[in-house]
Protein backbone atom coordinates (compact mmCIF):
# COMPACT_ATOMS: atom_id res chain seq x y z
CA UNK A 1 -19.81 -7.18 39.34
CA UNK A 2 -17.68 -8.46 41.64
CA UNK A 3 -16.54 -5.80 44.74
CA UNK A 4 -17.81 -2.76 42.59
CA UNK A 5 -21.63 -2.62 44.84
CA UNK A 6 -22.60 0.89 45.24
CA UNK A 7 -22.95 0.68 49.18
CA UNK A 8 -19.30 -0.52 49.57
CA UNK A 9 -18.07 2.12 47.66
CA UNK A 10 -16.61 5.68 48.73
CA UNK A 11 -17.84 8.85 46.60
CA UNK A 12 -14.64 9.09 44.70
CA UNK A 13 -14.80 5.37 43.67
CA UNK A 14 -18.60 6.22 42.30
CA UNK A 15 -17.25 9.11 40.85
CA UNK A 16 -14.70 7.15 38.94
CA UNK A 17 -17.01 4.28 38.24
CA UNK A 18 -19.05 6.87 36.65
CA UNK A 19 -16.59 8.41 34.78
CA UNK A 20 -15.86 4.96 33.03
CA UNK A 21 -19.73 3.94 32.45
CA UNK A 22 -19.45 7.61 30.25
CA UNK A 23 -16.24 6.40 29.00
CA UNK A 24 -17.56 3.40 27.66
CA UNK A 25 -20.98 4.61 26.32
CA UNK A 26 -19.54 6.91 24.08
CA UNK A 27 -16.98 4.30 23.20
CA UNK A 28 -20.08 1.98 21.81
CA UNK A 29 -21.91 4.65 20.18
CA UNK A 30 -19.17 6.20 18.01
CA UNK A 31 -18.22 2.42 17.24
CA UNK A 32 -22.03 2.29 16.00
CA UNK A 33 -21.28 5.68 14.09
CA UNK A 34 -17.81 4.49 12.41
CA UNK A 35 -19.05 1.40 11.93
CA UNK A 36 -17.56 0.05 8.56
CA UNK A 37 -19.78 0.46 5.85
CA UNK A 38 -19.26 -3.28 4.33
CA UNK A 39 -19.08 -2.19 0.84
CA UNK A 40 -15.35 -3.64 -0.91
CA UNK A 41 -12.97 -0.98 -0.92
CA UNK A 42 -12.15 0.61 -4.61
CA UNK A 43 -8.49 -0.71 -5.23
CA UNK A 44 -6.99 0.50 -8.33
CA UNK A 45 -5.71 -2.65 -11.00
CA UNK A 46 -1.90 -0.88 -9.84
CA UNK A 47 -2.62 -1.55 -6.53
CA UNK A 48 -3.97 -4.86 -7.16
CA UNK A 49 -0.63 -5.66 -9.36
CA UNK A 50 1.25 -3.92 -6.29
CA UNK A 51 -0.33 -6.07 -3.47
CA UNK A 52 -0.80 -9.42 -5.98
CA UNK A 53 -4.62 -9.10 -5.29
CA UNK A 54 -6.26 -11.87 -7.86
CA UNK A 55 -3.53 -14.12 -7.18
CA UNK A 56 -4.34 -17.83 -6.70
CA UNK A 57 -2.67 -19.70 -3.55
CA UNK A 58 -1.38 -23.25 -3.48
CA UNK A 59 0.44 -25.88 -1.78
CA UNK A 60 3.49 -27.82 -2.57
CA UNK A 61 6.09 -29.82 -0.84
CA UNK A 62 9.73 -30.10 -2.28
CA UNK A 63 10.36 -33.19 -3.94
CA UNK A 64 13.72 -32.64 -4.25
CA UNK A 65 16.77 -30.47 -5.49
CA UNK A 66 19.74 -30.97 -7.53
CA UNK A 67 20.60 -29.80 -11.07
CA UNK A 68 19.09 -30.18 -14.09
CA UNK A 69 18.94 -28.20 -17.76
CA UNK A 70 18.85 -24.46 -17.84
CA UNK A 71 15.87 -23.45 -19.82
CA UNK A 72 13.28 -26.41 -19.13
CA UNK A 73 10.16 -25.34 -20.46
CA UNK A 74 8.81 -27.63 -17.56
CA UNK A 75 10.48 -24.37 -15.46
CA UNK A 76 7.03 -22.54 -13.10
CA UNK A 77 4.24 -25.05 -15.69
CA UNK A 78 2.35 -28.03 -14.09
CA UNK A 79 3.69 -31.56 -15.14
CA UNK A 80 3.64 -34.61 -14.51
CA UNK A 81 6.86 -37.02 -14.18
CA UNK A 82 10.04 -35.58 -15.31
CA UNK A 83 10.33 -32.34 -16.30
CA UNK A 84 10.81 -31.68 -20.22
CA UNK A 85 14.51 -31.25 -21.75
CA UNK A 86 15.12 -27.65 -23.53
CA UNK A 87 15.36 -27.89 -27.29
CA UNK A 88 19.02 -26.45 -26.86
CA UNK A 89 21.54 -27.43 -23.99
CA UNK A 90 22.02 -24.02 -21.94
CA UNK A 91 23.95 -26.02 -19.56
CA UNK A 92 23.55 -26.90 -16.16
CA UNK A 93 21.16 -25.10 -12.99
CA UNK A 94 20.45 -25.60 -9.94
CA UNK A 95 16.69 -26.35 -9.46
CA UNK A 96 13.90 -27.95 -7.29
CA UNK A 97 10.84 -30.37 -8.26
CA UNK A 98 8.30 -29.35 -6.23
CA UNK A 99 4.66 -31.75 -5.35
CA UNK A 100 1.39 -29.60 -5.83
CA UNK A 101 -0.60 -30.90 -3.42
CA UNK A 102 -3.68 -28.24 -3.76
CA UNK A 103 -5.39 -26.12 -6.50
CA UNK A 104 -6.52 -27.75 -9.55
CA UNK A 105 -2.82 -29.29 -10.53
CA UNK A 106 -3.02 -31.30 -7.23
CA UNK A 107 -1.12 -34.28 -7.87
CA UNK A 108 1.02 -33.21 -10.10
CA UNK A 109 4.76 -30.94 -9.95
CA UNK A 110 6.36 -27.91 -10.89
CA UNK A 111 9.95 -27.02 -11.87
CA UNK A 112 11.28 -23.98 -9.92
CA UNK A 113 14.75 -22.82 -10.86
CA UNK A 114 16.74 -21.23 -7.98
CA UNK A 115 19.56 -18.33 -9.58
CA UNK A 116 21.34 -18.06 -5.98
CA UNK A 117 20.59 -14.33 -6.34
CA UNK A 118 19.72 -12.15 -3.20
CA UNK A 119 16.43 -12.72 -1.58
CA UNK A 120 15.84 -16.10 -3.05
CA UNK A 121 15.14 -18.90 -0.73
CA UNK A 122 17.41 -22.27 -0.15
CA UNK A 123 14.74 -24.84 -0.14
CA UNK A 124 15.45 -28.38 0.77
CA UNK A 125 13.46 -31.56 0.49
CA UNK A 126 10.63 -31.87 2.16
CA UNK A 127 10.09 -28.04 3.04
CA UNK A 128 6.67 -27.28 2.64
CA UNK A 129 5.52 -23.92 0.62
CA UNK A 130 3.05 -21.60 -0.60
CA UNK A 131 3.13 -21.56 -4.68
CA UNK A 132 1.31 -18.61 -6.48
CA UNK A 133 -0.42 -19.65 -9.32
CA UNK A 134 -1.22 -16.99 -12.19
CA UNK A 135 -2.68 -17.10 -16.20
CA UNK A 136 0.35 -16.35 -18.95
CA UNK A 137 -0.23 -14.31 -21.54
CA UNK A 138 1.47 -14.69 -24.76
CA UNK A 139 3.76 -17.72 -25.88
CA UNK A 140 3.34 -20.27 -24.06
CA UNK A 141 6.70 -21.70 -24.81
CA UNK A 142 8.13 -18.80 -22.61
CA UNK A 143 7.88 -18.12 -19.06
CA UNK A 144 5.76 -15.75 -18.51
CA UNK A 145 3.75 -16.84 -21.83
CA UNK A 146 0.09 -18.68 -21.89
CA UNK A 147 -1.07 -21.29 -19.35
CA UNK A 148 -0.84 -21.66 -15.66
CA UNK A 149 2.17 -20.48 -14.00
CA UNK A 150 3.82 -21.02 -10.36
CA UNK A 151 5.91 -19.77 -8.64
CA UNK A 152 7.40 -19.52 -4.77
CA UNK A 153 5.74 -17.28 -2.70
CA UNK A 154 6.25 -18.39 0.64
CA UNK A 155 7.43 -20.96 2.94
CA UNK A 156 4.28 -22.65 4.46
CA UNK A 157 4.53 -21.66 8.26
CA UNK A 158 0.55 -22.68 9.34
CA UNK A 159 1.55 -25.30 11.40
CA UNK A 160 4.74 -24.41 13.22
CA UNK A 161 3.07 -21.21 13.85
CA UNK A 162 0.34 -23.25 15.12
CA UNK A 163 2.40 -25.34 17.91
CA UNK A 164 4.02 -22.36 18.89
CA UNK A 165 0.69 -20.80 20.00
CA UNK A 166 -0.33 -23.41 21.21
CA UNK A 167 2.92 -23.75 23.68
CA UNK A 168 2.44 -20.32 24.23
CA UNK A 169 -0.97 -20.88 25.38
CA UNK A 170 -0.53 -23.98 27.70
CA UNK A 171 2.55 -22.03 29.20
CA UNK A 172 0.73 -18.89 30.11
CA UNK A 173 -2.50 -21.13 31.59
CA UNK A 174 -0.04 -22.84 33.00
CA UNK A 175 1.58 -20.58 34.97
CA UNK A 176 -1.75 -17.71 35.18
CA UNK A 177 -4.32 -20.24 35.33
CA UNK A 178 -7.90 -18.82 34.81
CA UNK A 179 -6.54 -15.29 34.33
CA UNK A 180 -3.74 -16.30 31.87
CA UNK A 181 -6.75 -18.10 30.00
CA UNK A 182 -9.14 -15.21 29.61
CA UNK A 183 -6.15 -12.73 28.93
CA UNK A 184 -5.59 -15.34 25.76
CA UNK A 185 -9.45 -14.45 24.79
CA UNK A 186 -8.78 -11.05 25.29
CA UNK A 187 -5.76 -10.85 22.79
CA UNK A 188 -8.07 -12.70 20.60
CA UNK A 189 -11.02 -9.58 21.45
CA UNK A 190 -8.03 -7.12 20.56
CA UNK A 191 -7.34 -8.60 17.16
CA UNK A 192 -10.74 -9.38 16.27
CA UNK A 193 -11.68 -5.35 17.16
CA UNK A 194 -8.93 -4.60 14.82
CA UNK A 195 -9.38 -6.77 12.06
CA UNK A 196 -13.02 -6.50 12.44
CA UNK A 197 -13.59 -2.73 12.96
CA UNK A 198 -10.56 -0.63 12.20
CA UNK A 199 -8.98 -1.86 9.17
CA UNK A 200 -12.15 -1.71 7.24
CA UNK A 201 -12.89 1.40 8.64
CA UNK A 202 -9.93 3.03 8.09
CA UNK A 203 -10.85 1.95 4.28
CA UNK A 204 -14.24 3.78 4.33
CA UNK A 205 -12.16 6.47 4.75
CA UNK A 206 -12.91 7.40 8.88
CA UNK A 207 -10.34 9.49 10.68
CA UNK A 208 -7.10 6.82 11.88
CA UNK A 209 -6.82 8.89 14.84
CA UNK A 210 -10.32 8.54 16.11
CA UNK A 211 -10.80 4.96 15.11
CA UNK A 212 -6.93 4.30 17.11
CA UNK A 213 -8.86 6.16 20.19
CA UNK A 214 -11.96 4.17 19.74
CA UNK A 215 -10.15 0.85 19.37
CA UNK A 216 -7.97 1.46 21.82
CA UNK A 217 -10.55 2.16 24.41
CA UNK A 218 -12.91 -0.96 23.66
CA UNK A 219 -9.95 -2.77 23.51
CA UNK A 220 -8.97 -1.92 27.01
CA UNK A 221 -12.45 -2.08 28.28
CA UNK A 222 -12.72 -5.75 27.35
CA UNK A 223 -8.98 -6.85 28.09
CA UNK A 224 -8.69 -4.97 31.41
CA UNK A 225 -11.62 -6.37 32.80
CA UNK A 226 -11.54 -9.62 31.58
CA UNK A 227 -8.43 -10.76 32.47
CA UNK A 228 -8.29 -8.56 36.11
CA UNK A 229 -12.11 -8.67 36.98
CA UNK A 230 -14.33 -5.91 37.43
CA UNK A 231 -12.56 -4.72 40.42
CA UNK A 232 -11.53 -0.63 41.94
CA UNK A 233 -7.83 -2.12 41.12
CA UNK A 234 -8.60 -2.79 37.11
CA UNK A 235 -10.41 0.22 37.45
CA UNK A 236 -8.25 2.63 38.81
CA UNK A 237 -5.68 1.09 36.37
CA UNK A 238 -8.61 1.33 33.61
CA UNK A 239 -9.11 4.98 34.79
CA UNK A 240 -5.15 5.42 34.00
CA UNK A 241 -4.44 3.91 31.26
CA UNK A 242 -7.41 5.46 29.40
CA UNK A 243 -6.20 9.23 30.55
CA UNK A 244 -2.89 8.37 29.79
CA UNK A 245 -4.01 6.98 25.86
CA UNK A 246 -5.48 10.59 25.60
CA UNK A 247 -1.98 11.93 26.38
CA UNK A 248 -0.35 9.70 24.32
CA UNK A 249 -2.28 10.93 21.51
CA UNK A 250 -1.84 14.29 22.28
CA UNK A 251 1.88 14.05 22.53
CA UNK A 252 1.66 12.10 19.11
CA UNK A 253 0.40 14.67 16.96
CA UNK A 254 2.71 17.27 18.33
CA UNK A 255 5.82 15.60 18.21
CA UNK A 256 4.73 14.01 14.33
CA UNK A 257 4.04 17.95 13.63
CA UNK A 258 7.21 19.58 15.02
CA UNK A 259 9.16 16.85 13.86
CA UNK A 260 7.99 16.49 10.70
CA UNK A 261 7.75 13.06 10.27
CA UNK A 262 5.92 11.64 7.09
CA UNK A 263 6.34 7.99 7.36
CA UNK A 264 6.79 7.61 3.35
CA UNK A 265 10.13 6.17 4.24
CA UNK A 266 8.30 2.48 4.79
CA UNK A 267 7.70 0.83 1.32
CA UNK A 268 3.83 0.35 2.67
CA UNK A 269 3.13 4.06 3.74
CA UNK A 270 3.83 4.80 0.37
CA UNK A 271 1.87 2.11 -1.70
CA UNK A 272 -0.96 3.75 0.76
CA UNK A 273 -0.17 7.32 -0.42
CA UNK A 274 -0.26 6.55 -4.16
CA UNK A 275 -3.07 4.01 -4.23
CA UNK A 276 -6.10 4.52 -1.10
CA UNK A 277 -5.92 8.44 -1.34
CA UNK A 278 -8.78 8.52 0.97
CA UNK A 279 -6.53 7.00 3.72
CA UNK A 280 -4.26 9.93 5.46
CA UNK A 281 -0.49 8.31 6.03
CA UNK A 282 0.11 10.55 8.87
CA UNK A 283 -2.90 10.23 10.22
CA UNK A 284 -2.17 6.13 9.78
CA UNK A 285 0.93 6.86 11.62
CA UNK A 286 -0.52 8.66 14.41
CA UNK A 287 -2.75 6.03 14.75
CA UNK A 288 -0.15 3.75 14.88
CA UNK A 289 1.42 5.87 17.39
CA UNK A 290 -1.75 5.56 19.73
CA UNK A 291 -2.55 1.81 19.57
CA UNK A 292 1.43 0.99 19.53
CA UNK A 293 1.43 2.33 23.04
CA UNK A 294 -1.27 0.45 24.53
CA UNK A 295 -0.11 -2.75 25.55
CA UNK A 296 3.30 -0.70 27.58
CA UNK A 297 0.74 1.59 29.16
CA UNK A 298 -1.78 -1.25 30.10
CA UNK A 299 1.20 -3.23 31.98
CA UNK A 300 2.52 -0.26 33.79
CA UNK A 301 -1.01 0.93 35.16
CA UNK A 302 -2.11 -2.28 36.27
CA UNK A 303 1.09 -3.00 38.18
CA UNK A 304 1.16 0.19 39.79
CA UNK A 305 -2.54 -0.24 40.91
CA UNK A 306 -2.13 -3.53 42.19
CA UNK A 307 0.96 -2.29 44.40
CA UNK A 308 -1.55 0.33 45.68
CA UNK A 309 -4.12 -1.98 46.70
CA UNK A 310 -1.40 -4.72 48.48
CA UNK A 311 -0.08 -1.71 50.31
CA UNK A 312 -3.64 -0.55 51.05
CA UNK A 313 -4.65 -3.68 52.69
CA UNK A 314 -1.15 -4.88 54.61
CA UNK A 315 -1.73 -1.20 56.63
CA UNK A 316 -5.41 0.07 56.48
CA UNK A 317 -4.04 3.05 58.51
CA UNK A 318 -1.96 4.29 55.37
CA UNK A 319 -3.28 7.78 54.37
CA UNK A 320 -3.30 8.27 50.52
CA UNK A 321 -0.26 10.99 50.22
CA UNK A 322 1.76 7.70 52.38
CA UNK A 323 0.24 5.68 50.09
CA UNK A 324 1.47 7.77 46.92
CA UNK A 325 4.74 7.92 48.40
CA UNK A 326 5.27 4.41 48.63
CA UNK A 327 3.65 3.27 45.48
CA UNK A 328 5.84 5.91 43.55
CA UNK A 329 8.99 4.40 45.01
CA UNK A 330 8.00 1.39 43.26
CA UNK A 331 6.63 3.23 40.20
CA UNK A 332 10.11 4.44 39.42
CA UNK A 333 11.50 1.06 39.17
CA UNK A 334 9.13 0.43 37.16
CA UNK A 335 9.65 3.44 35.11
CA UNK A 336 13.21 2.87 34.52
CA UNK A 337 13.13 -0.70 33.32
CA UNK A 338 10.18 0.04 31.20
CA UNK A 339 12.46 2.91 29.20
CA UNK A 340 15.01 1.11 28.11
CA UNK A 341 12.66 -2.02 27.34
CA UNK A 342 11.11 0.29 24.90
CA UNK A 343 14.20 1.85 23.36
CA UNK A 344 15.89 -1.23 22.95
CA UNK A 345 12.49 -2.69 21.77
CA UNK A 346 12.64 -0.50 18.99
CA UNK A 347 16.19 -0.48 17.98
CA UNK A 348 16.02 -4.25 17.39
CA UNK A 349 13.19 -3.86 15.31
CA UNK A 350 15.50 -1.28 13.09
CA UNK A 351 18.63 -3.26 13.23
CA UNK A 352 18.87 -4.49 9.61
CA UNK A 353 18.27 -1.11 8.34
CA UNK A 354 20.95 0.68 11.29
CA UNK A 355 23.23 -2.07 9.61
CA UNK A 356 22.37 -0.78 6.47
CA UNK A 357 23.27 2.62 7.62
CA UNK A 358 26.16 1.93 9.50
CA UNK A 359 27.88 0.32 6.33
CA UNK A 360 26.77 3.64 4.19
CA UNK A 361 29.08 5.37 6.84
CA UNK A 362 27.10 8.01 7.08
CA UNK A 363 26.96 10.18 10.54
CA UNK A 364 25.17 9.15 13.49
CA UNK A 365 23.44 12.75 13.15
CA UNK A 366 21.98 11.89 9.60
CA UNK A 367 21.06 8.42 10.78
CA UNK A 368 18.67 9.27 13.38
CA UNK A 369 17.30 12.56 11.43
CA UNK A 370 16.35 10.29 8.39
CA UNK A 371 12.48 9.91 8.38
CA UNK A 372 12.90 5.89 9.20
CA UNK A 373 14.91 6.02 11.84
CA UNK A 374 13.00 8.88 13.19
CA UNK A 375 9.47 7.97 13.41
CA UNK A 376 10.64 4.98 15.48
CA UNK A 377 12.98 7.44 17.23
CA UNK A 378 9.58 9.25 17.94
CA UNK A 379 7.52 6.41 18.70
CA UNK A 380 9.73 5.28 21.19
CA UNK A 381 10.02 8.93 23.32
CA UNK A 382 6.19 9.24 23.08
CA UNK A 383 5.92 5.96 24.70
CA UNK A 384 8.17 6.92 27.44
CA UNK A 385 6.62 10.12 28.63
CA UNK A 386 3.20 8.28 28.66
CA UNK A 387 4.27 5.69 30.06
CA UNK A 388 5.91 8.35 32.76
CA UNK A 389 2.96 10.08 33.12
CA UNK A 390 0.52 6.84 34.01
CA UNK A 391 2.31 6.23 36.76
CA UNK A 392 1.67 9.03 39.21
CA UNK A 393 -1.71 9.49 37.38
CA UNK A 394 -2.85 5.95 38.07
CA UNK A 395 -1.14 5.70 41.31
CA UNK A 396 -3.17 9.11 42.83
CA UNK A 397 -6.74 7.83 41.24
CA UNK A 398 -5.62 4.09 42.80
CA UNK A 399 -4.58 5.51 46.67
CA UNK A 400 -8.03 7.66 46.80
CA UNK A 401 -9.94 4.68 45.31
CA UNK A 402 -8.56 2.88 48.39
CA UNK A 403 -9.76 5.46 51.01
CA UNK A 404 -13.27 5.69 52.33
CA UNK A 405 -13.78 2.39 50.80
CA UNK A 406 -15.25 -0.86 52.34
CA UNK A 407 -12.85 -3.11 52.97
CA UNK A 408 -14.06 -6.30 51.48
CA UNK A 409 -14.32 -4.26 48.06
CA UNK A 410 -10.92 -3.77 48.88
CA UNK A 411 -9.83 -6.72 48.76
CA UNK A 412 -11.64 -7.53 46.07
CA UNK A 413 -9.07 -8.62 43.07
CA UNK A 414 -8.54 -10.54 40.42
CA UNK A 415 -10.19 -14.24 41.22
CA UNK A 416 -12.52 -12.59 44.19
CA UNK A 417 -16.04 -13.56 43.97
CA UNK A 418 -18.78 -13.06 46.27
């Protein structure tokens, strides 16, 4: 436990070591009491229609495109060699043999004609995709009728996706070394806490907000200390962030109540509403709310206690309201870049549907009113008065953590070992 002994440590740092230790105990025991249940959720044959549950996944590669006759019956079957001329000549369409290279029609192709309408992908040779495969019902002359039937579903994106984590990962070791590297397990901690924990908890039908609390704090627990060591800097930025998640929750639920925002705007909030009744949508979007904010919050604290401890240790004689004073000045710069990183963070996410809006001319006024543009409208001002708030909160805990202190706990950071 690197710099944290008990006989280097002043009474306020073992008072806020303390307050963490509770922190994290009742963290892990109302993870043990939310703890998902295991059983599969109930999902309604709409739903499963809705989200395409039951579908079968396969591989293909484009063999190539061109034109061919409209109305092949070859058109979403399994073949193999040339596709099979309609009875009738309907003319000529564009269309693309595509390879199935998985599934049990590996090795042989599939017809998929492309109508140029909106939405519809412009595949080229060689592009590699995801084909759904589904049972027909009915005449199995007809699309749609008996046999197996695929269709696109997706470009196949595994391995770019792949390389570009991968770049990502061997730039951020790169450049962070050791820390960079554990940071990279603790994203994977994050996800695996979310996939893991919350999603199928939220589907036994636990509270979002409490789970988004509970996540969020084991989350930061693991993350904060492994990537910055177990340290009075990570945890007087720990000590922060966590008080300032409690805020941001607080400041969630009353702006989502005053403003009353309902979320059903998004396509997804409302599958949720009309199919997993025992899942609250604006609970789901407080939660959001919460967890949303914690990576912003988490950057901001742990900058503003490492600029505490570097000013600590450059001038030992530094009393903490000199200490505040000059870590604020810094803090503010902070603040202000931070803002508009989130607003414009937001609005890009939003910009096809602010096109959308701009080309329905309707008034700015209406625009940022309507429920869409409003939750993120929301979202964003939450996460700017918490992020506000952690500053001087962290940076206060942070310049009393430094007094009375020994100083090679001090100096202990991120890397320091004993």
């Amino acid at each position: 436990m690197g710099g944290l002994h008990p006989r280097h440590l002043s009474p306020f740092a073992r008072w806020v070591i303390g307050i963490l230790a509770a922190v994290f105990l009742a963290t892990v025991a109302a993870m043990i009491a939310l703890w998902p249940s295991g059983a599969a959720p109930s999902v309604s044959g709409n739903l499963a229609i809705v989200t395409g549950r039951g579908v079968q996944f396969d591989s293909g590669t484009v063999r190539s495109v061109g034109t061919g006759p409209c109305g092949s019956p070859s058109a979403h079957r399994a073949f193999v060699g040339v596709p099979e001329s309609p009875p009738v000549s309907q003319g000529q369409c564009r269309q693309a043999v595509v390879d199935i290279t998985s599934g049990p029609d590996a090795g042989s192709q599939t017809l998929l004609p492309m109508t140029g309408g909106p939405g519809e992908p412009d595949l080229e040779a060689g592009d590699h995709l995801r084909l759904s495969r589904t049972q027909g019902g009915g005449d199995p002359g007809a699309y749609g009728g008996g046999g197996t039937l695929y269709d696109f579903e997706d470009f196949a994106r595994g391995l770019p996706l792949g390389m570009w984590a991968l770049a990502a990962a061997v730039v951020v070791c790169a450049v962070a070394a050791w820390r960079g590297f554990r940071a990279l397990i603790g994203v994977g901690v994050a996800l695996a806490v979310i996939v893991g924990f919350t999603l199928p908890s939220l589907l036994d039908g636990n509270s979002p907000v409490l789970l988004a609390l509970v996540t969020g704090s084991m989350i930061l627990f693991v993350v904060v200390y492994l990537a910055h060591g177990v340290n009075l800097r990570a945890s007087a930025a720990l000590l922060g962030t966590l008080a300032s998640l409690a805020l941001a929750a607080g400041l969630s639920w009353l702006a989502i109540d005053t403003a009353t925002l309902t979320g059903l705007a998004e396509e997804s909030n409302t599958t949720i509403q009309a199919y997993l009744g025992s899942v609250s949508v604006t609970g789901l979007l407080l939660a959001g709310f919460i967890i949303g904010s914690l990576g912003v919050l988490n950057d901001v604290t742990i900058s503003q206690a490492a600029t505490v401890f570097e000013l600590a240790g450059a001038d030992r004689s530094m009393g903490v309201r000199s200490l505040f004073a000059s870590a604020m000045r810094v803090g503010r710069d902070h603040i202000a870049s931070m803002i508009y990183t989130l607003v414009l963070a937001y609005v890009g996410s939003t910009l096809p549907l602010l096109l959308i809006f701009a080309v329905s001319q309707r008034s700015l006024a209406d625009i940022i009113t309507s429920d869409v543009v409003a939750v993120e409208v929301v979202r964003s001002l939450v996460g700017a008065m918490a992020v506000v708030l952690s500053v001087p909160l962290t940076t206060v805990v942070a310049a009393m953590l430094t007094r009375g202190t020994d100083a090679r706990t001090l100096a202990a950071g991120p890397g320091h070992h004993h």
